[in-house]
N, C-alpha and C. Protein backbone atom coordinates (compact mmCIF):
# COMPACT_ATOMS: atom_id res chain seq x y z
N UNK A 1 93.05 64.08 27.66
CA UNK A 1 94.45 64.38 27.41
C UNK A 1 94.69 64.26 25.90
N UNK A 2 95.36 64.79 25.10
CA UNK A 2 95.83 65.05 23.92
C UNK A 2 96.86 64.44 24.01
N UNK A 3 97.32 64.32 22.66
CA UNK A 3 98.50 63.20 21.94
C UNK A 3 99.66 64.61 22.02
N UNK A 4 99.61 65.90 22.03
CA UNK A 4 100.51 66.63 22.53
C UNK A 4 100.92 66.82 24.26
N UNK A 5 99.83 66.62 24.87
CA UNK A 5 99.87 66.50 26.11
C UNK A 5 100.79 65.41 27.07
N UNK A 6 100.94 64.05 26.07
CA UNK A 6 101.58 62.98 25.92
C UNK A 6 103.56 62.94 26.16
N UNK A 7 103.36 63.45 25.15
CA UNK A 7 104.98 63.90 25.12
C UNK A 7 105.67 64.85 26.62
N UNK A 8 104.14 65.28 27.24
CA UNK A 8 104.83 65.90 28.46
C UNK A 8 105.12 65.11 29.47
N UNK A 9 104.89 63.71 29.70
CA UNK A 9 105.15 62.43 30.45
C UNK A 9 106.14 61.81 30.40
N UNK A 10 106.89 61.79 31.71
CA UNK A 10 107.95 60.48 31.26
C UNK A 10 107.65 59.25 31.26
N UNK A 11 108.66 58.28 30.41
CA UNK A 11 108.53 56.88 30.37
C UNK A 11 108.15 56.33 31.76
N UNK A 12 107.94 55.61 32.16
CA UNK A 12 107.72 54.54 33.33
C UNK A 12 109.13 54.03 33.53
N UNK A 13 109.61 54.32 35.26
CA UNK A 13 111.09 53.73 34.90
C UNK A 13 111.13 51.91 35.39
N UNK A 14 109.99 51.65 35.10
CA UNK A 14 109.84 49.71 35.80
C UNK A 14 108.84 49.39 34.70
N UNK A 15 108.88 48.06 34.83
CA UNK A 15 108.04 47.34 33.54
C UNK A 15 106.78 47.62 33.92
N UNK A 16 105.89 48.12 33.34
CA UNK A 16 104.58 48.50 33.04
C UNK A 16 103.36 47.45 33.16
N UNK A 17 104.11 46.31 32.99
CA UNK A 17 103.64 45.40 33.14
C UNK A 17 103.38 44.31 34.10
N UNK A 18 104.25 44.19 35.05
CA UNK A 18 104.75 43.44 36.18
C UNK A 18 104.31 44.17 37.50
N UNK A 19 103.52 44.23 38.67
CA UNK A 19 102.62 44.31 39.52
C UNK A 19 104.35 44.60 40.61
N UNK A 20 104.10 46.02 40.98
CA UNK A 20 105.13 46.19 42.41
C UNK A 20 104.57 46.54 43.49
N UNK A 21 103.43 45.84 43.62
CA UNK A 21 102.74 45.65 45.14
C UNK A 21 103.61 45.50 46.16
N UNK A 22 103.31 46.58 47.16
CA UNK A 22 104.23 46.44 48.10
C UNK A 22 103.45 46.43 49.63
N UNK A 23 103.72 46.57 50.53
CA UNK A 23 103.36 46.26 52.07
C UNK A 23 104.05 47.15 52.98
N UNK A 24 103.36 48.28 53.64
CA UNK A 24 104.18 48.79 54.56
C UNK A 24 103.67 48.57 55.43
N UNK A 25 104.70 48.49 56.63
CA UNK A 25 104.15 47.97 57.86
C UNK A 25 104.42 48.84 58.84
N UNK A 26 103.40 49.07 60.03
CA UNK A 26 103.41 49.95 60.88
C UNK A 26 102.69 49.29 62.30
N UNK A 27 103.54 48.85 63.38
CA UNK A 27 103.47 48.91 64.47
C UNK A 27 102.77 49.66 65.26
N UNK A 28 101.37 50.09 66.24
CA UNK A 28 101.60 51.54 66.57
C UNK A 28 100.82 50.84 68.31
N UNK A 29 100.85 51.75 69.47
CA UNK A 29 100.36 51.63 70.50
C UNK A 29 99.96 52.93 71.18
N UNK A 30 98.88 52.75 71.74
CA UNK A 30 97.36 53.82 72.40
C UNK A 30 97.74 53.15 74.15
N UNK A 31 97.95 54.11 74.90
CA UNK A 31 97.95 54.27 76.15
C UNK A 31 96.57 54.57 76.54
N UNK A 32 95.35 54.58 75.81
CA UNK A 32 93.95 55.45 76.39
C UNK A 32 94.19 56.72 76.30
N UNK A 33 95.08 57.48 75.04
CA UNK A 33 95.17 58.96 75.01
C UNK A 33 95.53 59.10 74.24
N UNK A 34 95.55 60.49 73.55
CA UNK A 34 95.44 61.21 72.22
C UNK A 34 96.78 60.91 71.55
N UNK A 35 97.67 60.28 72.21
CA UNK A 35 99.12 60.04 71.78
C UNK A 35 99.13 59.07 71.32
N UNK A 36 99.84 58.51 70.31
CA UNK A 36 100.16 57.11 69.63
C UNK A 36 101.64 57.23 69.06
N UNK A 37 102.44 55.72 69.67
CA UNK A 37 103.68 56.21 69.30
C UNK A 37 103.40 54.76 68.54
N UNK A 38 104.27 54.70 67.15
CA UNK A 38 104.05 53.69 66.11
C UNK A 38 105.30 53.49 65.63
N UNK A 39 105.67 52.44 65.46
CA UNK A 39 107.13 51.90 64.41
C UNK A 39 107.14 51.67 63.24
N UNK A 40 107.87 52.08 62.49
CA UNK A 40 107.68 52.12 61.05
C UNK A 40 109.02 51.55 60.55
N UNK A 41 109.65 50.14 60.52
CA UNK A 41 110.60 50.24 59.95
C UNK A 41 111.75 50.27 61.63
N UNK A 42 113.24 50.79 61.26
CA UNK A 42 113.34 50.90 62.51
C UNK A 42 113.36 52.17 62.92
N UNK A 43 112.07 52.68 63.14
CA UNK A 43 112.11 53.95 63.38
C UNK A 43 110.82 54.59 64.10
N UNK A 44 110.55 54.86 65.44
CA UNK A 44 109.25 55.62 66.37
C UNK A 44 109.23 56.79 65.69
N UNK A 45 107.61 56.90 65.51
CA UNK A 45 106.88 58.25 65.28
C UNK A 45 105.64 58.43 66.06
N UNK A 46 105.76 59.50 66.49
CA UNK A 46 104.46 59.55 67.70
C UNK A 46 103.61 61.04 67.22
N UNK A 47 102.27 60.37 67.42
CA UNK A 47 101.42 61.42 66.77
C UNK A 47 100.95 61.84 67.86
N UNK A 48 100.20 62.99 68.24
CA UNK A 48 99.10 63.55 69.59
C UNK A 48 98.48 65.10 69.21
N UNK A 49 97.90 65.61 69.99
CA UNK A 49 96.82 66.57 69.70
C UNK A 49 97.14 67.68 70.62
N UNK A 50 96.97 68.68 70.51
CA UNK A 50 97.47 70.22 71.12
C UNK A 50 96.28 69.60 72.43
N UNK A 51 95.41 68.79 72.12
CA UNK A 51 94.26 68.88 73.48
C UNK A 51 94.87 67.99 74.08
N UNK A 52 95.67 66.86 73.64
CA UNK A 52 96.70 65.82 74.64
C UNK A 52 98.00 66.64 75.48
N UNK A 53 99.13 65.80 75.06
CA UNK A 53 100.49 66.70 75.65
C UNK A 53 100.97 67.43 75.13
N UNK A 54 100.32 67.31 73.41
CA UNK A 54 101.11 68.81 72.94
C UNK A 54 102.49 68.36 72.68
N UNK A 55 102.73 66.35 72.67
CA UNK A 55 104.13 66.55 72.14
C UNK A 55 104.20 65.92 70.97
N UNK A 56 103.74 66.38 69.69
CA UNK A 56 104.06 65.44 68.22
C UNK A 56 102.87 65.73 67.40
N UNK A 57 103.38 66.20 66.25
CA UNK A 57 102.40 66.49 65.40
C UNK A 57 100.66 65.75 65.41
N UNK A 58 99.94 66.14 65.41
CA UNK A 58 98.45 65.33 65.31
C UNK A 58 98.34 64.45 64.03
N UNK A 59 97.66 63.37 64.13
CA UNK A 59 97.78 62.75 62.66
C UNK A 59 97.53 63.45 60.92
N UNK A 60 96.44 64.35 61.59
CA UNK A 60 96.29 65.41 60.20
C UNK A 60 97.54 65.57 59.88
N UNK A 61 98.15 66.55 60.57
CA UNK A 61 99.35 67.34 60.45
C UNK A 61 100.68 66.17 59.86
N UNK A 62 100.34 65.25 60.21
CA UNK A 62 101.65 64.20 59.47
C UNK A 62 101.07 63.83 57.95
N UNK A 63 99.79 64.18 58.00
CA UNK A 63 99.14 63.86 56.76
C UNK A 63 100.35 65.03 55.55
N UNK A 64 100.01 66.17 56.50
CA UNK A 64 100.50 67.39 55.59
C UNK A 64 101.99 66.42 55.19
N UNK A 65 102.33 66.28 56.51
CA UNK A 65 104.07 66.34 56.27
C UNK A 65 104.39 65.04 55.43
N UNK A 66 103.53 64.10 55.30
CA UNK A 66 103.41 63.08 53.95
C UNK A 66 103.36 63.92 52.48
N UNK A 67 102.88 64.46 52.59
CA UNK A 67 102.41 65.39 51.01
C UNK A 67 103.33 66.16 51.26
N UNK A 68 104.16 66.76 52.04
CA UNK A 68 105.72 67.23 51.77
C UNK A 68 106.76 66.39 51.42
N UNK A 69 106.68 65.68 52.12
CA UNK A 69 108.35 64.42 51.71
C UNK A 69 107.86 63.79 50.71
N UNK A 70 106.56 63.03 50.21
CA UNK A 70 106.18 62.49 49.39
C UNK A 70 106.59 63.46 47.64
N UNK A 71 106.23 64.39 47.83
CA UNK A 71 106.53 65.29 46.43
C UNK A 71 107.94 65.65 46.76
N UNK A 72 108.59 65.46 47.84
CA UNK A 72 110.01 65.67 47.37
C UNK A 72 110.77 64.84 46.40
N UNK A 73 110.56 63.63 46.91
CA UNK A 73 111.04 62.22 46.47
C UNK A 73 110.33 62.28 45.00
N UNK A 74 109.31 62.64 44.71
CA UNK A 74 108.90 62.66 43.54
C UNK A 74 109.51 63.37 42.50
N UNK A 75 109.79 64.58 43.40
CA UNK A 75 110.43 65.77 42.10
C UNK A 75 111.76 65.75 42.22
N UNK A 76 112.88 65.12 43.21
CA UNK A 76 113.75 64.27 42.96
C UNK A 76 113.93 63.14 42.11
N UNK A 77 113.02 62.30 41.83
CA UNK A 77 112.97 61.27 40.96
C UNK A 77 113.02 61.64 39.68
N UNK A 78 112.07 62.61 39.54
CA UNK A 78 112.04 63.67 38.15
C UNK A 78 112.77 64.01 37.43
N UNK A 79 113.14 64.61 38.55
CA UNK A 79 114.22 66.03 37.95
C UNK A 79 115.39 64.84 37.42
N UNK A 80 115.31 63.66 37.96
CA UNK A 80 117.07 62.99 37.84
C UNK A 80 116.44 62.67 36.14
N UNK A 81 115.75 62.14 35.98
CA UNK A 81 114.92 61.87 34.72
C UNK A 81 115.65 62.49 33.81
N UNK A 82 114.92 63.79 33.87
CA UNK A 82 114.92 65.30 33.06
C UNK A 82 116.16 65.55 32.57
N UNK A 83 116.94 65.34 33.78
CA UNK A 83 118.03 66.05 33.99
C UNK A 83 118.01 67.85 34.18
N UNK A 84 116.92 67.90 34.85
CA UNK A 84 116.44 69.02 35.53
C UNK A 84 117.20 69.84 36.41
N UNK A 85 117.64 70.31 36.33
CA UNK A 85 118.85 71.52 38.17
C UNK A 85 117.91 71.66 38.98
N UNK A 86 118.32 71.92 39.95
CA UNK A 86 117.75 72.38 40.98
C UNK A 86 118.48 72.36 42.43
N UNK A 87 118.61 73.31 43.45
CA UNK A 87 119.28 73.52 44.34
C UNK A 87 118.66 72.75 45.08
N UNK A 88 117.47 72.70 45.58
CA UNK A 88 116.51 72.22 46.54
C UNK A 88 114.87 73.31 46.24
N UNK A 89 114.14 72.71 47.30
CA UNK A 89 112.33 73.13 47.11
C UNK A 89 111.62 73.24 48.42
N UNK A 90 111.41 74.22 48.69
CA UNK A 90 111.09 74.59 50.30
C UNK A 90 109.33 74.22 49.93
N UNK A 91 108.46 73.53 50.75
CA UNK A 91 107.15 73.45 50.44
C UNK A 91 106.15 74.67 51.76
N UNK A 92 105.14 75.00 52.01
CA UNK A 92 104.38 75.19 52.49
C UNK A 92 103.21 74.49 52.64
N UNK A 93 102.23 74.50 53.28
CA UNK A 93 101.47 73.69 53.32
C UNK A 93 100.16 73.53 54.59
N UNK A 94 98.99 74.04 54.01
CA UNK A 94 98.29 74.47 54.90
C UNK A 94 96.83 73.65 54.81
N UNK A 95 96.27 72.91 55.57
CA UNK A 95 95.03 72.09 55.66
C UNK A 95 93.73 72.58 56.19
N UNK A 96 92.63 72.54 55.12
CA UNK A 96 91.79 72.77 56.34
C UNK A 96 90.85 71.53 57.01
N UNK A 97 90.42 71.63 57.83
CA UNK A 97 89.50 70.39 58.34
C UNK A 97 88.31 71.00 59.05
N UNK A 98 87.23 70.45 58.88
CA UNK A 98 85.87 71.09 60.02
C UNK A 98 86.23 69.75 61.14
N UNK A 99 86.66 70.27 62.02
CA UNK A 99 86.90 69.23 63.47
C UNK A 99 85.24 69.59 63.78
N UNK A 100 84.24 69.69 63.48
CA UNK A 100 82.85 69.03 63.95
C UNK A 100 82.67 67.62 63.18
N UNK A 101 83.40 67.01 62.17
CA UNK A 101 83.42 66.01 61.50
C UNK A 101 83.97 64.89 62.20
N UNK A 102 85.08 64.83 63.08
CA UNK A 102 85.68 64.02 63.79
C UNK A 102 85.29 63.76 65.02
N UNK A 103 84.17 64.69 65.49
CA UNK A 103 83.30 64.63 66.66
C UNK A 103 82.01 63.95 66.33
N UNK A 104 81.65 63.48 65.22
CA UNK A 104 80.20 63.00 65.44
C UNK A 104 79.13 64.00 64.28
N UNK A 105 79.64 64.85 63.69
CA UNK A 105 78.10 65.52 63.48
C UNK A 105 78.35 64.95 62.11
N UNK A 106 77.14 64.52 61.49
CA UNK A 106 76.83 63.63 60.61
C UNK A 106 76.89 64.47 59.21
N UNK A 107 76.92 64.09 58.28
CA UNK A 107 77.06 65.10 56.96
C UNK A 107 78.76 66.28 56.53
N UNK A 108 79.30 66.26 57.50
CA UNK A 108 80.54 66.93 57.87
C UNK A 108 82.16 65.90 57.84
N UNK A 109 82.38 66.39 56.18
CA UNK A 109 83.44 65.04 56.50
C UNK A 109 85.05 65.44 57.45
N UNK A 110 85.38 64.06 58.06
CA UNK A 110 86.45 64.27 59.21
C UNK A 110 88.10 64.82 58.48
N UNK A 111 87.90 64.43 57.40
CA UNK A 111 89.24 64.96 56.89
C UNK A 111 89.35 65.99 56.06
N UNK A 112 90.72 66.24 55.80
CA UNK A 112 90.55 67.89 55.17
C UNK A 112 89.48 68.10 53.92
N UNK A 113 88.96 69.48 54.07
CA UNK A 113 87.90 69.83 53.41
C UNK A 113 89.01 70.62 52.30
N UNK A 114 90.20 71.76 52.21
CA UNK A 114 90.81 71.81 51.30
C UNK A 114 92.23 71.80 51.96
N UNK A 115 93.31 71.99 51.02
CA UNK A 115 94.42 71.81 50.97
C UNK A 115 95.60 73.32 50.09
N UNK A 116 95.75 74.05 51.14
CA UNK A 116 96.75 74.48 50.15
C UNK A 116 98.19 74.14 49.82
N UNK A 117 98.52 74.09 48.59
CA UNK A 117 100.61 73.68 48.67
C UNK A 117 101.21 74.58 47.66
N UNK A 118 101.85 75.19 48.41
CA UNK A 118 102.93 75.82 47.25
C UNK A 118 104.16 74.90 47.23
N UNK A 119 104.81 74.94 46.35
CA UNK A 119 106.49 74.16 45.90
C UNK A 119 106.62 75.44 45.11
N UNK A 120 107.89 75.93 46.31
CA UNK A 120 109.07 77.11 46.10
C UNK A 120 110.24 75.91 45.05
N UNK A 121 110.48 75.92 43.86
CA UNK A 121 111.29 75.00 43.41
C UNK A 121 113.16 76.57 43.10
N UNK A 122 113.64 75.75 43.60
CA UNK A 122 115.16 77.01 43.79
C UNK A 122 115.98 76.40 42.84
N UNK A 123 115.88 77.23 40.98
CA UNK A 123 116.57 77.07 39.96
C UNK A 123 116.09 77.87 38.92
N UNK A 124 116.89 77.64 37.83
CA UNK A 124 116.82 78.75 36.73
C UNK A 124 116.49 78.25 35.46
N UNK A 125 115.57 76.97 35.53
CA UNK A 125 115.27 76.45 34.65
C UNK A 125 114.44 76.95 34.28
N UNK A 126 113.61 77.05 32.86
CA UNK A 126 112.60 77.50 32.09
C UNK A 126 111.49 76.90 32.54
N UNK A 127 110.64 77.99 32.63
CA UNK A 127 109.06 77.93 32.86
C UNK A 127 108.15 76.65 32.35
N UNK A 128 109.19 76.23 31.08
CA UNK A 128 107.90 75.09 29.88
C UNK A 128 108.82 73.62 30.92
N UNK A 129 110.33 73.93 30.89
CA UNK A 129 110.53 72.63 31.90
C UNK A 129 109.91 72.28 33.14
N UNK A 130 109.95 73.17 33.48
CA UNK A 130 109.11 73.60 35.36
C UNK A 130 107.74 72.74 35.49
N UNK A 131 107.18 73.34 33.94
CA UNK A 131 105.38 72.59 33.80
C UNK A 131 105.82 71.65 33.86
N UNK A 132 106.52 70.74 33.30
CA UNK A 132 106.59 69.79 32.59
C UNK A 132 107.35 68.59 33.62
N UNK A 133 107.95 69.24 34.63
CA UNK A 133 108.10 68.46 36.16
C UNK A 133 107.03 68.32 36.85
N UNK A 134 105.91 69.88 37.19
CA UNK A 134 105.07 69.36 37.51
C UNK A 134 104.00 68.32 37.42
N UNK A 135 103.94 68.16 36.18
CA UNK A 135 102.81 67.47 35.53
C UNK A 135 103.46 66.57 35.97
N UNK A 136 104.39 66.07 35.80
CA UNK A 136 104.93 64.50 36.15
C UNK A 136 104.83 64.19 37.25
N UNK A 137 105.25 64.94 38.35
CA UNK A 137 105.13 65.24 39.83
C UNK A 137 103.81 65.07 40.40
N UNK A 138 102.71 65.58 40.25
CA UNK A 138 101.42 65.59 40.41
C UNK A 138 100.81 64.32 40.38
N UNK A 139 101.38 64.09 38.34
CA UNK A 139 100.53 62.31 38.39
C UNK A 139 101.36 61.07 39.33
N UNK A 140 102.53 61.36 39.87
CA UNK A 140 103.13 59.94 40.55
C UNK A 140 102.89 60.53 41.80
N UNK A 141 102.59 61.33 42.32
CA UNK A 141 102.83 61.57 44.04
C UNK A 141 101.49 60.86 44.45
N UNK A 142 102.00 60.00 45.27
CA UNK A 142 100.93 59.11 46.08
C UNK A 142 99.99 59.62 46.95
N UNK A 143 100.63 61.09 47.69
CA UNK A 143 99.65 61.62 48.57
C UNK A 143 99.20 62.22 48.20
N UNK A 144 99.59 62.85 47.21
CA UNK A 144 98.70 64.34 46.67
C UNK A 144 97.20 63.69 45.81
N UNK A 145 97.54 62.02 45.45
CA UNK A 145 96.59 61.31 44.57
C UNK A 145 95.23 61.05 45.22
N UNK A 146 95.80 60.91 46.66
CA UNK A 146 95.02 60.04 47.90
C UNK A 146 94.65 61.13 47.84
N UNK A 147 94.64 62.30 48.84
CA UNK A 147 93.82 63.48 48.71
C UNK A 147 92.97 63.89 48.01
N UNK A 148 93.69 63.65 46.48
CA UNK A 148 92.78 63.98 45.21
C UNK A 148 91.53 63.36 45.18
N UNK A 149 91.92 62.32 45.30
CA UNK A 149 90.51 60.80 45.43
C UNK A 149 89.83 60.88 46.64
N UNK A 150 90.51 61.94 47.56
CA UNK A 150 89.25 61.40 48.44
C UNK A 150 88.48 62.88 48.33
N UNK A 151 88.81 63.85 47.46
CA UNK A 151 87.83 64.86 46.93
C UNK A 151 88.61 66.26 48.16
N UNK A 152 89.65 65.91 48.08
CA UNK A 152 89.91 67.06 48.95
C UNK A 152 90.42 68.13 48.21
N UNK A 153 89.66 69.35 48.03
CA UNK A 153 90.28 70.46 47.19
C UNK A 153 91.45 70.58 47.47
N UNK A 154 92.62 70.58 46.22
CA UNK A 154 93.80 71.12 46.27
C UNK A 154 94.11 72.41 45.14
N UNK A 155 95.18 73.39 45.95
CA UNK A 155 94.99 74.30 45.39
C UNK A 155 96.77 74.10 45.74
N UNK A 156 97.19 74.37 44.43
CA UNK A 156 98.71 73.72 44.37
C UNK A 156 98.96 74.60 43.59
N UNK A 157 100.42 75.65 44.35
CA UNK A 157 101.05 76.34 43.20
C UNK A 157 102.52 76.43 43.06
N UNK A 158 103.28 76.30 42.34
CA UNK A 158 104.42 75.67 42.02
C UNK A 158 105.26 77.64 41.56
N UNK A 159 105.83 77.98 42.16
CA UNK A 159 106.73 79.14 41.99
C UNK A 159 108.49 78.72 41.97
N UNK A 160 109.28 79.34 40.91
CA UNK A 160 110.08 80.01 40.73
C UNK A 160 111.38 80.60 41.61
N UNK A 161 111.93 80.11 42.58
CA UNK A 161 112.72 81.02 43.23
C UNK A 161 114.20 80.48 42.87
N UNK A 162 114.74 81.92 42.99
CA UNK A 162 116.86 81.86 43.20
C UNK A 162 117.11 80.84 43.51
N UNK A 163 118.31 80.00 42.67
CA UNK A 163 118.87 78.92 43.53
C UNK A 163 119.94 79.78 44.62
C-alpha cells in the first residue's frame, strides 16, 4: 500500500488501542435431521437442505446472506462517515461449492470454492467517492474477510445505479 493509497482510509471510529472483543452467542438444536433451528439473541433461525424439508435456507446459503447484511451495515457505517448519499444497495450474490467436499472425498474443500457479489449502490455520487467506499467497505466487512482468509475466490463488483 502507498502513502497515497492511505488517505483513501477512514480514521478508526474507537480507540485503536483498547481490545473490543466481543462474544456472540448462539443456542442451536438437531432433531437427527438436516434442520437446525438456533437462537441468536431473542431471535430463531433455522437452517435445512432442499434434501431435508426444504424449509430454511441451508447453512451455505446463510453464509451468502451474512456477506449481504454484513456489507450493508458496513457501507452504512461508511457512507455516514463520508457523508456519502445514497438511496439504498440491492446485492446479488452467488456461491459456488463442490458438495463432493462435504461428503467425504478427500482433497475437495467443503466450502465455497468461489464467490460472486455485485453491490448495485443507488446514487449519483462520483466514481473516485464510490472507490473510495469500497475500499473502506471491503477492509472492515467481517464476512467478506473470513471468506477472503479462508481462500475463497471473490469476484466483487460494485456498479452504479439511479437512486
Amino acid at each position: 500500500m502507498t502513502e497515497a493509497d492511505e488517505g483513501d482510509f477512514l480514521p478508526p471510529d474507537v480507540d485503536p488501542n483498547k481490545s473490543l472483543l466481543g462474544v456472540r452467542e448462539i443456542r442451536g438444536t438437531n432433531a437427527a435431521e438436516p434442520k437446525t433451528v438456533s437462537r441468536v439473541r431473542d431471535f430463531t433461525v433455522v437452517t435445512d437442505e432442499k434434501t431435508g424439508t426444504n424449509i430454511a435456507p441451508s447453512p451455505l446459503e446463510t453464509v451468502l446472506c451474512a456477506l449481504t447484511g454484513c456489507e450493508g451495515v458496513i457501507i452504512n457505517r461508511c457512507a455516514k462517515v463520508m457523508n456519502f448519499k445514497y438511496t439504498g444497495v440491492d446485492f446479488e450474490c452467488d456461491g459456488w461449492v463442490d458438495a463432493r467436499g462435504s461428503r467425504g472425498v478427500r482433497g475437495v474443500r467443503p466450502h465455497f470454492q468461489k464467490v460472486q457479489f455485485k453491490v448495485l449502490l443507488k446514487t449519483d455520487e462520483p466514481l473516485e467517492r464510490i472507490e473510495k467506499l469500497r475500499k473502506n467497505v471491503e477492509m472492515r466487512c467481517p464476512v467478506m474477510n473470513l471468506l477472503a482468509d479462508a481462500d475463497v475466490e471473490l469476484d466483487v463488483v460494485w456498479e452504479r445505479i439511479a437512486p
